[in-house]
C-alpha atoms as a PDB file:
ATOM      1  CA  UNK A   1       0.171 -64.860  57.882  1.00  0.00           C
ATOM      2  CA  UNK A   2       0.304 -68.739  57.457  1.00  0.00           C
ATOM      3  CA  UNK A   3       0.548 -67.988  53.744  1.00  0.00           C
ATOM      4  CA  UNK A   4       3.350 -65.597  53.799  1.00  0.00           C
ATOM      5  CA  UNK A   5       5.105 -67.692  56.312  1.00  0.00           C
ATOM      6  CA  UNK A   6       5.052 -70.426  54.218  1.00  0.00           C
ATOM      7  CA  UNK A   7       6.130 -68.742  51.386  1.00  0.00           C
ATOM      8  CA  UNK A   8       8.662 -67.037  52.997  1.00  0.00           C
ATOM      9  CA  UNK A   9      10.100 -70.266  54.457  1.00  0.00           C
ATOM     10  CA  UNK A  10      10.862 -71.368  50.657  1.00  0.00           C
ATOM     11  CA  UNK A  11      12.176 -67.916  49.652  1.00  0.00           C
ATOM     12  CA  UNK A  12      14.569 -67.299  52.375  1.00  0.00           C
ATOM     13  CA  UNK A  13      16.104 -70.774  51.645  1.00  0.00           C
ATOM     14  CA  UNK A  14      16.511 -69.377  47.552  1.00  0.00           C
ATOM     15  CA  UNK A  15      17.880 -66.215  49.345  1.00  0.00           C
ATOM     16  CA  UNK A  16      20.765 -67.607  51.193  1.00  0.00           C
ATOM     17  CA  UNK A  17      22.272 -69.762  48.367  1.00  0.00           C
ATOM     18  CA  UNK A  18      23.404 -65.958  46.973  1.00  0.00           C
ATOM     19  CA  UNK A  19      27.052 -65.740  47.699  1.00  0.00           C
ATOM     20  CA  UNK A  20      27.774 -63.427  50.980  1.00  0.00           C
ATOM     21  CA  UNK A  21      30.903 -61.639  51.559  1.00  0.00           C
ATOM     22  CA  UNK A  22      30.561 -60.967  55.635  1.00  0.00           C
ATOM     23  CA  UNK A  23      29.549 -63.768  58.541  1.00  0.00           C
ATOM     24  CA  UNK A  24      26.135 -62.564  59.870  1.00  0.00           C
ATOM     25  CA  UNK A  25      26.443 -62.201  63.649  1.00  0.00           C
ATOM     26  CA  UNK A  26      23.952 -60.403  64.049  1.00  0.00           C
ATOM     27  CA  UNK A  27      20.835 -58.361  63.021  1.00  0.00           C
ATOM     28  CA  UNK A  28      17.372 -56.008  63.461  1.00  0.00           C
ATOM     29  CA  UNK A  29      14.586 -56.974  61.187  1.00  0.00           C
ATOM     30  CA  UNK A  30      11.354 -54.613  61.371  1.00  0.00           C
ATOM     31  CA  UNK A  31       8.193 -55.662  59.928  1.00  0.00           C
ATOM     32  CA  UNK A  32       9.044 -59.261  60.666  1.00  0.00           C
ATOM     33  CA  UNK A  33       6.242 -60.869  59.876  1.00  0.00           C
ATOM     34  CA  UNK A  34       6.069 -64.345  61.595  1.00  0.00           C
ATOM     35  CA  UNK A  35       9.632 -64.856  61.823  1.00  0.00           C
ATOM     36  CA  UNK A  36      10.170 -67.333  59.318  1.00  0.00           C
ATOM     37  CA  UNK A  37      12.775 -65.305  57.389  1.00  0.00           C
ATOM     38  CA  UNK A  38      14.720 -65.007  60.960  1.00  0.00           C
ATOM     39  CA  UNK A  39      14.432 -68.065  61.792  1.00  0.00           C
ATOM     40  CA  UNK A  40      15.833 -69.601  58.222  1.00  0.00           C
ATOM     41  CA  UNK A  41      18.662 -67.459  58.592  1.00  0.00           C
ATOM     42  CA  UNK A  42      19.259 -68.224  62.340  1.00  0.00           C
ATOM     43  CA  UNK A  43      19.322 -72.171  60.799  1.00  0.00           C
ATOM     44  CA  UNK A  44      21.791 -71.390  58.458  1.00  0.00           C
ATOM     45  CA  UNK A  45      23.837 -69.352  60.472  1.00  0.00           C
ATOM     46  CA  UNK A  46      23.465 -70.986  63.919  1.00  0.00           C
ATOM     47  CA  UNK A  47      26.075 -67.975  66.086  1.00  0.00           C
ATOM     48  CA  UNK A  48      23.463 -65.231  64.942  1.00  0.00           C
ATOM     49  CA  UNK A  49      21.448 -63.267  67.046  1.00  0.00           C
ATOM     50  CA  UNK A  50      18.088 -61.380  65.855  1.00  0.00           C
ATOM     51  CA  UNK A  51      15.766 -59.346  67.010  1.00  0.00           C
ATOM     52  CA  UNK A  52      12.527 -58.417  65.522  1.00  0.00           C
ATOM     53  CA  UNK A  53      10.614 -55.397  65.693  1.00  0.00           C
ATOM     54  CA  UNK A  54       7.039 -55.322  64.817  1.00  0.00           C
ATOM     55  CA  UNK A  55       3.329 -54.191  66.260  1.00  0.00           C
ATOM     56  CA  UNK A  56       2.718 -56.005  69.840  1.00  0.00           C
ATOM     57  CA  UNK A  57       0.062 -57.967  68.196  1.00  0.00           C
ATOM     58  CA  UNK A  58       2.150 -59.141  65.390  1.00  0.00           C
ATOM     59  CA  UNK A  59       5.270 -60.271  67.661  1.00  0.00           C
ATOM     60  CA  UNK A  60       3.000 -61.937  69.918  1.00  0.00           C
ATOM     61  CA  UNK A  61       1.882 -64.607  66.820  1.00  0.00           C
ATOM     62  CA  UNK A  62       5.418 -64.321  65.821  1.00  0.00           C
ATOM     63  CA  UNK A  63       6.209 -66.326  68.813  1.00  0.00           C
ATOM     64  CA  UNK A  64       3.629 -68.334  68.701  1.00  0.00           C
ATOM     65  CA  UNK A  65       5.071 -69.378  64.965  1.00  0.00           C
ATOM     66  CA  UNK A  66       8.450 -69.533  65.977  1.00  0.00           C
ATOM     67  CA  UNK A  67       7.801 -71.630  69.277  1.00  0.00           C
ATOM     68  CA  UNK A  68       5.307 -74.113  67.646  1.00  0.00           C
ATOM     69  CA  UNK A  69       8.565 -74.698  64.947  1.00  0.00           C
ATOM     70  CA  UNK A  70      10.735 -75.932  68.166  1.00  0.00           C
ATOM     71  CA  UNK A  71      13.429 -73.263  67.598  1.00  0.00           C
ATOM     72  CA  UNK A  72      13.895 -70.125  68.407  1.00  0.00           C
ATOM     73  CA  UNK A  73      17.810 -70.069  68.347  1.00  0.00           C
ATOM     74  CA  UNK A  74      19.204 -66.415  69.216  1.00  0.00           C
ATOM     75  CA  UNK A  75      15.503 -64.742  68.448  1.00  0.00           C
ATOM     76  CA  UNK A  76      13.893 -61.823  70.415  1.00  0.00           C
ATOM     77  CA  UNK A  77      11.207 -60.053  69.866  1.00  0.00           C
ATOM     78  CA  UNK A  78      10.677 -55.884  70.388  1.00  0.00           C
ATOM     79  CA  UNK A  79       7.408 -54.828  70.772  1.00  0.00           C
ATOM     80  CA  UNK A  80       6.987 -51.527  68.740  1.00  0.00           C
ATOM     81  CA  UNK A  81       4.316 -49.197  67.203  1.00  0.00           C
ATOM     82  CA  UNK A  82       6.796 -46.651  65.210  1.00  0.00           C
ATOM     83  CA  UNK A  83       4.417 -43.931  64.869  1.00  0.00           C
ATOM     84  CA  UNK A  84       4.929 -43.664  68.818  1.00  0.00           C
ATOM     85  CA  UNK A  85       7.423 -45.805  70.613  1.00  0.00           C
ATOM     86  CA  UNK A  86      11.348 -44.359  69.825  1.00  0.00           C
ATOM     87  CA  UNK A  87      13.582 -46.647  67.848  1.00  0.00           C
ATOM     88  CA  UNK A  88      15.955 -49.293  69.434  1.00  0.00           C
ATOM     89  CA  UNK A  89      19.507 -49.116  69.871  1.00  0.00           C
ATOM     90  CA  UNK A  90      21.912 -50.130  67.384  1.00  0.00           C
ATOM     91  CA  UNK A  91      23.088 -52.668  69.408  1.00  0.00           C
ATOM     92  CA  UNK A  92      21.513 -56.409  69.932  1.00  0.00           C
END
C-alpha cells in the first residue's frame, strides 16, 4: 500500500492539472486505497468533503496514512464489506 500510495500521490497531482468544468464540493470514493488520491484532491480543493468506502481493515490504515500526513481536511471514512453491508446514501 506504501507503493501505491506513493504513486498515487504523483498521479493525482498529473490528474488535476486536466481542465474541470464543475467545483468539486463533494464526493464518495470506494476502493480508496490509502487515501492519497482524497487527500490530493481535498489539497487542491480545500471546501470539499469526502468520504471513503472500503473493507474495515483497509480504512483503518487509511487513517493511519492520512493522519501520519497531518491532514485530513473534510475526510471520513465508511467502513464497508459490499458483498454484505447495504450501500450508503447519496448524500455526504
Amino acid at each position: 500500500m506504501r507503493i501505491t500510495s506513493t504513486l498515487t500521490r504523483y498521479e493525482a497531482r498529473a490528474g488535476m492539472r486536466l481542465p474541470t468544468s464543475a467545483r468539486i464540493a463533494a464526493c464518495w470514493m470506494s476502493a480508496a486505497n490509502s487515501g492519497e488520491f482524497i487527500l490530493q484532491l481535498c489539497r487542491r480543493h480545500p471546501s470539499c468533503g469526502a468520504r471513503l468506502l472500503d473493507l474495515p481493515l483497509v480504512c483503518e490504515i487509511g487513517m493511519e496514512h492520512l493522519l501520519a500526513s497531518r491532514s485530513m481536511p473534510g475526510i471520513g471514512f465508511l467502513r464497508r464489506t459490499l458483498r454484505t453491508d447495504p450501500l450508503p446514501a447519496a448524500t455526504i
